[in-house]
Protein backbone atom coordinates (compact mmCIF):
# COMPACT_ATOMS: atom_id res chain seq x y z
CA UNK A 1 110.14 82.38 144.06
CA UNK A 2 108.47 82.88 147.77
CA UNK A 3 107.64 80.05 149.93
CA UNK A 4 106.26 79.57 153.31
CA UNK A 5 109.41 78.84 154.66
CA UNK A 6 110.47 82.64 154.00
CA UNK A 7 107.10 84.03 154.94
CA UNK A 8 108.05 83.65 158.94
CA UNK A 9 105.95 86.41 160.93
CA UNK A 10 109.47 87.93 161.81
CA UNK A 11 110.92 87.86 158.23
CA UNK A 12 108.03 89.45 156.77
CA UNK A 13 107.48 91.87 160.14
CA UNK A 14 111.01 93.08 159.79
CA UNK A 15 110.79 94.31 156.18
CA UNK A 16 107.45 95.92 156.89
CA UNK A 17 106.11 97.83 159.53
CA UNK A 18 105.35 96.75 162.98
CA UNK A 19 102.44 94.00 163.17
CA UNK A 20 99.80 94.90 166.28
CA UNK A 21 97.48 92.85 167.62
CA UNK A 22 94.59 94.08 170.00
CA UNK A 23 93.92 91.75 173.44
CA UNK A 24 90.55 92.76 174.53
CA UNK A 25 89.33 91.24 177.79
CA UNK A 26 87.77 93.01 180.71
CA UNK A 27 89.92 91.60 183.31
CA UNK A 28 93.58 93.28 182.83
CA UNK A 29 95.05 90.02 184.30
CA UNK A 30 94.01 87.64 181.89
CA UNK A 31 95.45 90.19 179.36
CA UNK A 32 98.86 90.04 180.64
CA UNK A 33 98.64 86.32 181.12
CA UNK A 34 97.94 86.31 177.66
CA UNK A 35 100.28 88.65 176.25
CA UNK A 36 103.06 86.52 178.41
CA UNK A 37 101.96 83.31 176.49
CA UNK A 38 102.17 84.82 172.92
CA UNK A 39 105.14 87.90 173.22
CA UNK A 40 107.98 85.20 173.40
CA UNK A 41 106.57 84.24 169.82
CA UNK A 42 107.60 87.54 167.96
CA UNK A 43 109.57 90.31 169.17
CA UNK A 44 108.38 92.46 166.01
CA UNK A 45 104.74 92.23 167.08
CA UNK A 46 103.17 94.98 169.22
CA UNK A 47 99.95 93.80 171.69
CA UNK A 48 97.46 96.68 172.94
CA UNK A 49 95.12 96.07 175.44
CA UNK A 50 91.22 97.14 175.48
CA UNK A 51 89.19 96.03 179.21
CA UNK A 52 85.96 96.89 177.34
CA UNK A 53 83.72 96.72 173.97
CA UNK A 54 83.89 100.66 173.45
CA UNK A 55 87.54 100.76 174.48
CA UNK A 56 88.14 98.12 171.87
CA UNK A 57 86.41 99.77 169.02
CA UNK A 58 88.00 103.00 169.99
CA UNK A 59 91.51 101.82 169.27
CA UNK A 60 90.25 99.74 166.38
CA UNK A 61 89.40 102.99 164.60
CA UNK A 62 92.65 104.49 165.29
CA UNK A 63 95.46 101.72 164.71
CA UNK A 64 95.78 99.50 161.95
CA UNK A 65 95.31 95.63 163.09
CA UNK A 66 96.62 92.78 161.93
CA UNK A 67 94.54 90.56 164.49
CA UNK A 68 91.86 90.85 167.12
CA UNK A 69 91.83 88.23 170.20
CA UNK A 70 87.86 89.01 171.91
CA UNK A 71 86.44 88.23 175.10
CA UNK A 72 83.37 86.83 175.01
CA UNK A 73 82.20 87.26 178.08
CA UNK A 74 82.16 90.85 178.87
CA UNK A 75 80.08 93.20 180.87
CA UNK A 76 78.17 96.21 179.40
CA UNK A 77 78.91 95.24 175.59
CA UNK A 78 80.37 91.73 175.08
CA UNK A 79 82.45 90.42 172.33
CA UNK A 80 79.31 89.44 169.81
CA UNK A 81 78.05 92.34 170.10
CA UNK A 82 81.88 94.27 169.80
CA UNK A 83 82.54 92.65 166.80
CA UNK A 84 79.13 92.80 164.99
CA UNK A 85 79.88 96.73 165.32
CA UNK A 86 83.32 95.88 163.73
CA UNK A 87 81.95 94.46 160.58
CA UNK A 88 79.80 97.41 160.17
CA UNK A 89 82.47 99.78 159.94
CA UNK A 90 84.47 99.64 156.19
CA UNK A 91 87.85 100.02 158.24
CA UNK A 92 87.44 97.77 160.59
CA UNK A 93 85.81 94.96 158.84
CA UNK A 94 88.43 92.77 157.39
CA UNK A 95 90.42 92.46 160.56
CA UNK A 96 90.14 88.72 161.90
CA UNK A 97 88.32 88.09 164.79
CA UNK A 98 89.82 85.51 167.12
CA UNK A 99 87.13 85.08 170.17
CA UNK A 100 88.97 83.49 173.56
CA UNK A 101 86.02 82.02 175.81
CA UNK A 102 85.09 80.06 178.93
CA UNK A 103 81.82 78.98 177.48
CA UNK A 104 81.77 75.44 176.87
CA UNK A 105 81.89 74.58 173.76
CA UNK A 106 78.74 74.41 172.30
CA UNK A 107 77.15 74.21 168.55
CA UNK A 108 74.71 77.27 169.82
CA UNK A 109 77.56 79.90 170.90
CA UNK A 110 79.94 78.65 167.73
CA UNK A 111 77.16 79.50 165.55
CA UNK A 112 76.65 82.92 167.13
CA UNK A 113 80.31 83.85 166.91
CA UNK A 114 80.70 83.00 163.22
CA UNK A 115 77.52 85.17 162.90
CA UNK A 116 78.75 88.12 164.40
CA UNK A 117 82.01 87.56 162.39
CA UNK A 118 84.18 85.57 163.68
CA UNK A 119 87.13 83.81 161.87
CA UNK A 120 88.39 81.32 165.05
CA UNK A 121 87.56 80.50 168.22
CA UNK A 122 89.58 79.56 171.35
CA UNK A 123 88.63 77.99 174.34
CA UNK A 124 89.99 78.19 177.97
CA UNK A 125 92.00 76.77 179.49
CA UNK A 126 94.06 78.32 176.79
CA UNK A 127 96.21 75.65 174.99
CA UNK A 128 99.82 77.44 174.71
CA UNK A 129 101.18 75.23 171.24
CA UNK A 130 97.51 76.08 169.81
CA UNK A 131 97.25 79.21 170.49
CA UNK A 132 101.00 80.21 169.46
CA UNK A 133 100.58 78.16 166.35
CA UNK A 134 96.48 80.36 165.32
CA UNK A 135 98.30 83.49 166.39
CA UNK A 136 101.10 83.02 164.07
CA UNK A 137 99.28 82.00 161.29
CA UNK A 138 97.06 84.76 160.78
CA UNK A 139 100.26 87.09 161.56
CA UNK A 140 101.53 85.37 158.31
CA UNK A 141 98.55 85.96 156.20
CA UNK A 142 98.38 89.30 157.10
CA UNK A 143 101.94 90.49 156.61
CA UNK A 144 101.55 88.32 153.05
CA UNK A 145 98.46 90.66 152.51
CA UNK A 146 100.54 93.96 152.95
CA UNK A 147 103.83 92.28 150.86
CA UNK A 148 100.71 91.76 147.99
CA UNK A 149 99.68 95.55 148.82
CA UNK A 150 103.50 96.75 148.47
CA UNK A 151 104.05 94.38 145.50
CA UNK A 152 100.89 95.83 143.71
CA UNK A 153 101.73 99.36 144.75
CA UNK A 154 104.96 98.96 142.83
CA UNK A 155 103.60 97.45 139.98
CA UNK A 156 100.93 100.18 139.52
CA UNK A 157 104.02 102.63 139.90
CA UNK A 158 105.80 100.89 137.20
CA UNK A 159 102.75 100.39 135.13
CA UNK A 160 102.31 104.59 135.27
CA UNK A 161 106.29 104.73 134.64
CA UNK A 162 105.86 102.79 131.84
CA UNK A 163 102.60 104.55 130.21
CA UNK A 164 104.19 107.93 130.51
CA UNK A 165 107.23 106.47 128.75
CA UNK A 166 105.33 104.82 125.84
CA UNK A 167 103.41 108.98 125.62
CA UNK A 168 106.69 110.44 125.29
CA UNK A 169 107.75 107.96 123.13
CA UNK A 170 104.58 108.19 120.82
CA UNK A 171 105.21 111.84 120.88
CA UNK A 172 108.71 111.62 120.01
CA UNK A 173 107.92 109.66 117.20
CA UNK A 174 105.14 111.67 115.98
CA UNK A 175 107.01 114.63 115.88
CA UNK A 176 110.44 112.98 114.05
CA UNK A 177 107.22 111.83 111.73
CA UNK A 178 105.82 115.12 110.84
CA UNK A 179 109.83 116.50 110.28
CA UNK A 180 110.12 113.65 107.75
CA UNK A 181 106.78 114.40 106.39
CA UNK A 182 107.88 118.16 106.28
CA UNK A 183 111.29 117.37 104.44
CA UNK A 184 109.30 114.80 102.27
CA UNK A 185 106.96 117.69 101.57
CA UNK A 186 109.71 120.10 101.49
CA UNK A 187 112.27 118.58 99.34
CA UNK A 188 109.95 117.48 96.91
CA UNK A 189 108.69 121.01 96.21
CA UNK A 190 112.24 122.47 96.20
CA UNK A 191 113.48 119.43 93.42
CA UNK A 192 110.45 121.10 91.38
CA UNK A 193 112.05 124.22 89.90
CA UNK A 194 115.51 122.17 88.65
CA UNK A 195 114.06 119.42 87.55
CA UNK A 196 111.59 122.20 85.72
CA UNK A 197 114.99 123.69 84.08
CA UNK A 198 116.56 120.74 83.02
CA UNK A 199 113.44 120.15 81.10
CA UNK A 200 113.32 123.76 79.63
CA UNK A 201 116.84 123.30 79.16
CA UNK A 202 116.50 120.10 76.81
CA UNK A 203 113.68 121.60 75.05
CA UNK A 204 115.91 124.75 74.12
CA UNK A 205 118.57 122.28 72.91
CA UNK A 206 116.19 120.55 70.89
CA UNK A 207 114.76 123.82 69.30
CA UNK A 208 118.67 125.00 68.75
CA UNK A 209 119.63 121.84 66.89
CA UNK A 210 116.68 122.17 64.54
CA UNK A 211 117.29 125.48 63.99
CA UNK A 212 120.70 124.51 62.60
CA UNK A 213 119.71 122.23 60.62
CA UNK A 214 121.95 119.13 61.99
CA UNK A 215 121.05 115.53 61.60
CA UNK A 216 118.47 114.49 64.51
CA UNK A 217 119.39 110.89 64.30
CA UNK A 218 122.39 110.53 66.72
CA UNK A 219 120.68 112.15 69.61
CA UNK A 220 117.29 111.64 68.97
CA UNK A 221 117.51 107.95 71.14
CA UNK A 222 119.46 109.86 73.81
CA UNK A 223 117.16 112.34 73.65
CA UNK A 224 114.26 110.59 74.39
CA UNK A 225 115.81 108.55 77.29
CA UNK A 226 116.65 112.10 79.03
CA UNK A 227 112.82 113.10 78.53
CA UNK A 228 111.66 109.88 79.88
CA UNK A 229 113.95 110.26 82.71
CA UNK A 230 113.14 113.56 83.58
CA UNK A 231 109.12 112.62 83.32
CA UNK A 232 109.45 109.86 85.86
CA UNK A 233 111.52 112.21 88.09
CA UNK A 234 108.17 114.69 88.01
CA UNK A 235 106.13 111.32 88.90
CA UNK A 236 108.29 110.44 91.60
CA UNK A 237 108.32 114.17 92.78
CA UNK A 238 104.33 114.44 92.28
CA UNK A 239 103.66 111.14 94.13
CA UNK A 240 105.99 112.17 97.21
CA UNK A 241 103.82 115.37 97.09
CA UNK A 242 100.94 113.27 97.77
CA UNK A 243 102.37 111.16 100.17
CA UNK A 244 103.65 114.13 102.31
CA UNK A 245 100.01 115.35 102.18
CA UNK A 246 98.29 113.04 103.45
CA UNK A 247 100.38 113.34 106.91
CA UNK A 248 101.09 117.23 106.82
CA UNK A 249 98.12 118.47 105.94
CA UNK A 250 95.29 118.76 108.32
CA UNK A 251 92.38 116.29 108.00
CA UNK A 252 90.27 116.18 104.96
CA UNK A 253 86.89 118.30 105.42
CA UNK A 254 84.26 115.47 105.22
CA UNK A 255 80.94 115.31 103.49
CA UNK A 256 78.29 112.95 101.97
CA UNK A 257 80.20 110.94 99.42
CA UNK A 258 78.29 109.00 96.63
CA UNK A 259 80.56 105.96 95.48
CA UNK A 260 78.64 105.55 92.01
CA UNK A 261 79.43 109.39 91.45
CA UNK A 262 83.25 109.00 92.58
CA UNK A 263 83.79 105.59 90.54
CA UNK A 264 82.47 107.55 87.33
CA UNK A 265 84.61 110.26 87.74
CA UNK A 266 87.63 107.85 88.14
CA UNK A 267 86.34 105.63 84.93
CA UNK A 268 86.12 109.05 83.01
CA UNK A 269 89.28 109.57 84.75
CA UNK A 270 91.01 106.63 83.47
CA UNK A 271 88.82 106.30 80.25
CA UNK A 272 91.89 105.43 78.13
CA UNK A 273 93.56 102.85 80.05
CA UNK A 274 90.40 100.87 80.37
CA UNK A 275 90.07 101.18 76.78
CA UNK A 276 93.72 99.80 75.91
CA UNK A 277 93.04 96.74 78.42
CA UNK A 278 89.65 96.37 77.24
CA UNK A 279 88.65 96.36 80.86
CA UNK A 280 85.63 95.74 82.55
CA UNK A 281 84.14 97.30 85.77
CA UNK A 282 81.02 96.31 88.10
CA UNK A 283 79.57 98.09 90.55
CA UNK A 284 77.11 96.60 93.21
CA UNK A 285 76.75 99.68 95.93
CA UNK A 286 72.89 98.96 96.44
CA UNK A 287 74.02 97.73 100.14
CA UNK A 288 75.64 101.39 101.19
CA UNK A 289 75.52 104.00 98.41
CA UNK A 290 77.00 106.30 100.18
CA UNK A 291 78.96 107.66 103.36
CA UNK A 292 80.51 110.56 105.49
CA UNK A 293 83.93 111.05 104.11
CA UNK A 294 86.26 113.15 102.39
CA UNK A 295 85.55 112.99 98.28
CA UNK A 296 88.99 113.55 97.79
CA UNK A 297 90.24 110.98 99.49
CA UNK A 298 87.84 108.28 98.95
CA UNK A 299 88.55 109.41 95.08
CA UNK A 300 92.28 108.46 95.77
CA UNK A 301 91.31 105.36 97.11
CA UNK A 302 89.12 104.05 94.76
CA UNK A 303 91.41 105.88 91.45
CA UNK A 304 94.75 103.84 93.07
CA UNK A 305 92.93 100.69 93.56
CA UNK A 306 90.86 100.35 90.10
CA UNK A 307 93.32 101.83 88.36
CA UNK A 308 96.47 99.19 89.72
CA UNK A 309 93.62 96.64 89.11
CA UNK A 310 93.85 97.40 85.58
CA UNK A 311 97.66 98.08 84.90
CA UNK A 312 98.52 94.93 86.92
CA UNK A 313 96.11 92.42 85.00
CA UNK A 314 97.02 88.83 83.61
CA UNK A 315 97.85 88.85 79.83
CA UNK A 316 95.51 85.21 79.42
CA UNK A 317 92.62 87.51 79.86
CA UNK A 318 90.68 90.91 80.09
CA UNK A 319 90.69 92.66 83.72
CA UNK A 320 87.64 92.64 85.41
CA UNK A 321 87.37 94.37 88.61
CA UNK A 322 84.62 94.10 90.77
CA UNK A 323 83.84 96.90 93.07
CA UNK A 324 81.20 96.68 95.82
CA UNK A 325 79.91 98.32 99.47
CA UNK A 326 78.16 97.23 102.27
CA UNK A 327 77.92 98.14 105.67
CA UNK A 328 80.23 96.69 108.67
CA UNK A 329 81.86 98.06 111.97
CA UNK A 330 80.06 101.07 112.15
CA UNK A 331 80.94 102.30 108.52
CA UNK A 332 81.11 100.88 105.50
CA UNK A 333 83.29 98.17 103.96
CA UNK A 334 84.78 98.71 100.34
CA UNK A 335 86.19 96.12 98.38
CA UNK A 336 87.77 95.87 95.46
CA UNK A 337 88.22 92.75 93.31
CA UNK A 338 89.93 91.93 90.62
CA UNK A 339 91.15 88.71 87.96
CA UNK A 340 94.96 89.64 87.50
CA UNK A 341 98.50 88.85 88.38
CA UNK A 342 97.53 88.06 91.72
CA UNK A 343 100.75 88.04 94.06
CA UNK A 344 102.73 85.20 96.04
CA UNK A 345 102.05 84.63 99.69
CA UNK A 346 105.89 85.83 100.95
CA UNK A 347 105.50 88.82 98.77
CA UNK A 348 101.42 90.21 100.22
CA UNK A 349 103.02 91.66 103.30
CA UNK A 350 105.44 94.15 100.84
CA UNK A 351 102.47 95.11 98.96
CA UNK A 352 101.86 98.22 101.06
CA UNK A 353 105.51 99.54 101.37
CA UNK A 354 107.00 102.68 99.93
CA UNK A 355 108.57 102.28 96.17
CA UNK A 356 107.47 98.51 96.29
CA UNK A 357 106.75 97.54 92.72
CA UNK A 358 106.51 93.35 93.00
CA UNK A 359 105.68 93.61 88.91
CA UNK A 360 108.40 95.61 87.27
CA UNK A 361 106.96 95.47 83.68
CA UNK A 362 104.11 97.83 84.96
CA UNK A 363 105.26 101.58 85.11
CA UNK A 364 104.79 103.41 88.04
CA UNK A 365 106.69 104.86 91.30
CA UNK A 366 105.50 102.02 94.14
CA UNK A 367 103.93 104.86 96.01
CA UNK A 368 100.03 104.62 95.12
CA UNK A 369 98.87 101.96 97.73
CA UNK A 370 101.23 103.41 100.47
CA UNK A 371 98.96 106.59 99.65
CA UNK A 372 95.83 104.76 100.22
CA UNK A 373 96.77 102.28 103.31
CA UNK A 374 97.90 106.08 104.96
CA UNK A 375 94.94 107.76 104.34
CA UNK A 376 92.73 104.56 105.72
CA UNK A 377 94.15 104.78 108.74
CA UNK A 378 94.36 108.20 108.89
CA UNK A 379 91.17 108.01 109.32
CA UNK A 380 91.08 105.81 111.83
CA UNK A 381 89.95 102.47 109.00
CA UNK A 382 91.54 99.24 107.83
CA UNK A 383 92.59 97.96 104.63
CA UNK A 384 93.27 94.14 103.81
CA UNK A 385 94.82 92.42 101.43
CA UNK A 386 94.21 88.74 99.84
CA UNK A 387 95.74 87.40 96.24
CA UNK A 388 95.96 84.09 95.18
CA UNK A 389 99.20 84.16 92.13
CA UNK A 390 97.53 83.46 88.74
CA UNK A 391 94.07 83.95 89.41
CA UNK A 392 93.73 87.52 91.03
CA UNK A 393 93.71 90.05 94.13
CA UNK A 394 90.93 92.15 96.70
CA UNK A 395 91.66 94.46 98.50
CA UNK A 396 88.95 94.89 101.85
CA UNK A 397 88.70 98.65 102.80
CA UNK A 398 87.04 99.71 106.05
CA UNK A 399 86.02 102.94 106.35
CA UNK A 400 84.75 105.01 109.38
């Protein structure tokens, strides 16, 4: 931590640059008088004389200042009138003004030189411990102004530093992305054609043991444990497809979606699984019928979220899912509500994760609502989730 005790004029000067301060009086030996009074101070302090207004503004405009000491009492222009001009000009107009006068010292003439911009006044006969002890004080606030200046200058640098390294980061990790979204993609098409043989393959084995006439019963079991198998292999495969779409292929062409039109497609969709829960669905999109988006993917949305409403509902009672818009943030907010299983409070933050199935008695791959929480904010949306454990779930979608 810096303190005042470390902030000395020569501390400070001597990790900076040299610290000048401009003498301006119109008789040159009053300016050495006063430069012998204040030079014993600081050794790291340069003084520069001016013996006139225009002389003074002259080498105001070239040299940076860290203090002026005016004359009030010139002829031709005089020290008011000098440093009104100084406050005028954007480069010269935060350097302290320090006017040294004869003038007695009156309410009237203070007045006029904290007017014209003065910060301090001194009066003759010059006081040596007073004026030292002005002198060094503004030297101090100035040389803590330029360690501020360097201080902020480095943390802009390392602000910049850091913002290029967080780019290059987020394009680092955008492109190991995309190659793990390509060998997603990839792999999952290439694990097609075996996966496609072993099935022909058990279907020719089943077609050879009929034709021979042998007794089905041994193998039948095993048989049908290899199928099932091999089918939720294809799932897996099919849903990592999807998955691997969402991110590698370019963005969904948008267009006027109708959510009435896309939930009946999903309910004719999904007509026998509502039938063997005896489900119920309402709709309520009076508020916002409809919305710029991609049909396809709203249509994965609203198929993953109905359709998990359904498999996942409680066995005390029929599902009913509730599915409504209305307008919010600019879009339109989609939720989805249901009366199932509902989910405990450590497990809601898994809910979204890759091959997370929290209810194994339900068949499926874990994959659907990492599908739809990808292609939300894909597109630049939200989705929330809420479930109280026994009485049911919703699921808050905000689309852009």
């Amino acid at each position: 931590m810096i303190t005042d005790e470390h902030l000395t004029p020569s501390a400070l000067a001597s990790d900076l640059h040299q610290v000048k301060i401009l003498l301006v009086d119109d008789k040159a030996e009053n300016l050495v008088s006063l430069e012998s009074l204040l030079s014993k101070e600081d050794e790291h302090i340069t003084y520069l004389f001016a013996n006139s207004g225009e002389e003074a503004l002259k080498i105001a405009l070239q040299e940076e200042l860290a203090l002026i000491l005016l004359d009030v009492q010139m002829p031709g222009m005089n020290g008011y009138e000098v440093a009104r001009y100084l406050r005028d000009i954007s480069k010269t107009r935060d350097i302290p003004i320090i006017f040294v006068t004869a003038i007695n010292e009156q309410d009237a003439h203070v007045i006029e030189g904290f007017e014209a911009g003065a910060v301090d006044f001194l009066f003759k006969p010059l006081h040596p411990y007073i004026t030292k002890a002005k002198v060094s004080n503004f030297v101090k606030f100035y040389l803590q102004k330029k360690e501020l200046e360097k201080v902020n200058k480095l943390t802009l640098e390392i602000n910049l530093e850091l913002e290029e390294r967080v780019k290059e980061r987020t394009k680092e990790l955008t492109r190991v992305n995309k190659d793990l979204d390509n060998f997603v993609y990839t792999a999952s098409h290439d694990l097609k054609a075996p996966i496609n043989n072993i099935e022909g393959l058990m279907k020719a084995l089943d077609e050879t043991l009929q034709e021979k006439n042998l007794d089905l019963a041994d193998v039948t079991p095993i048989m049908d444990m290899i199928n099932d198998s091999v089918g939720r292999f294809k799932n897996t495969l099919l849903d990592l497809t999807e998955v691997a779409k969402v991110q590698y292929e370019e963005a969904a062409g948008k267009d006027t979606a109708n959510f009435k039109e896309i939930l009946e497609d999903v309910k004719l969709n999904i007509k026998d699984l509502i039938q063997r829960y005896e489900a119920t669905i309402v709709e309520d999109f009076s508020q916002a019928p409809e919305m710029l988006f991609s049909k396809k993917n709203l249509r994965s949305i609203i198929y993953n979220l109905v359709s998990n409403s359904i498999k996942y509902s409680s066995p005390d009672r029929k599902p009913e899912i509730k599915v409504t818009t209305s307008p919010a943030e600019g879009g339109v907010l989609l939720t989805i509500q249901d009366n199932g299983l509902g989910l405990r409070k450590e497990d809601q933050a898994k809910v979204f994760d890759m091959f997370k199935r929290l209810h194994s008695h339900v068949d499926g791959t874990g994959v659907g609502l990492a599908i739809v929480k990808r292609i939300v904010e894909n597109c630049d949306g939200r989705i929330e989730f809420e479930s109280d454990l026994g009485k049911g779930s919703v699921f808050r979608i905000y689309l852009k």
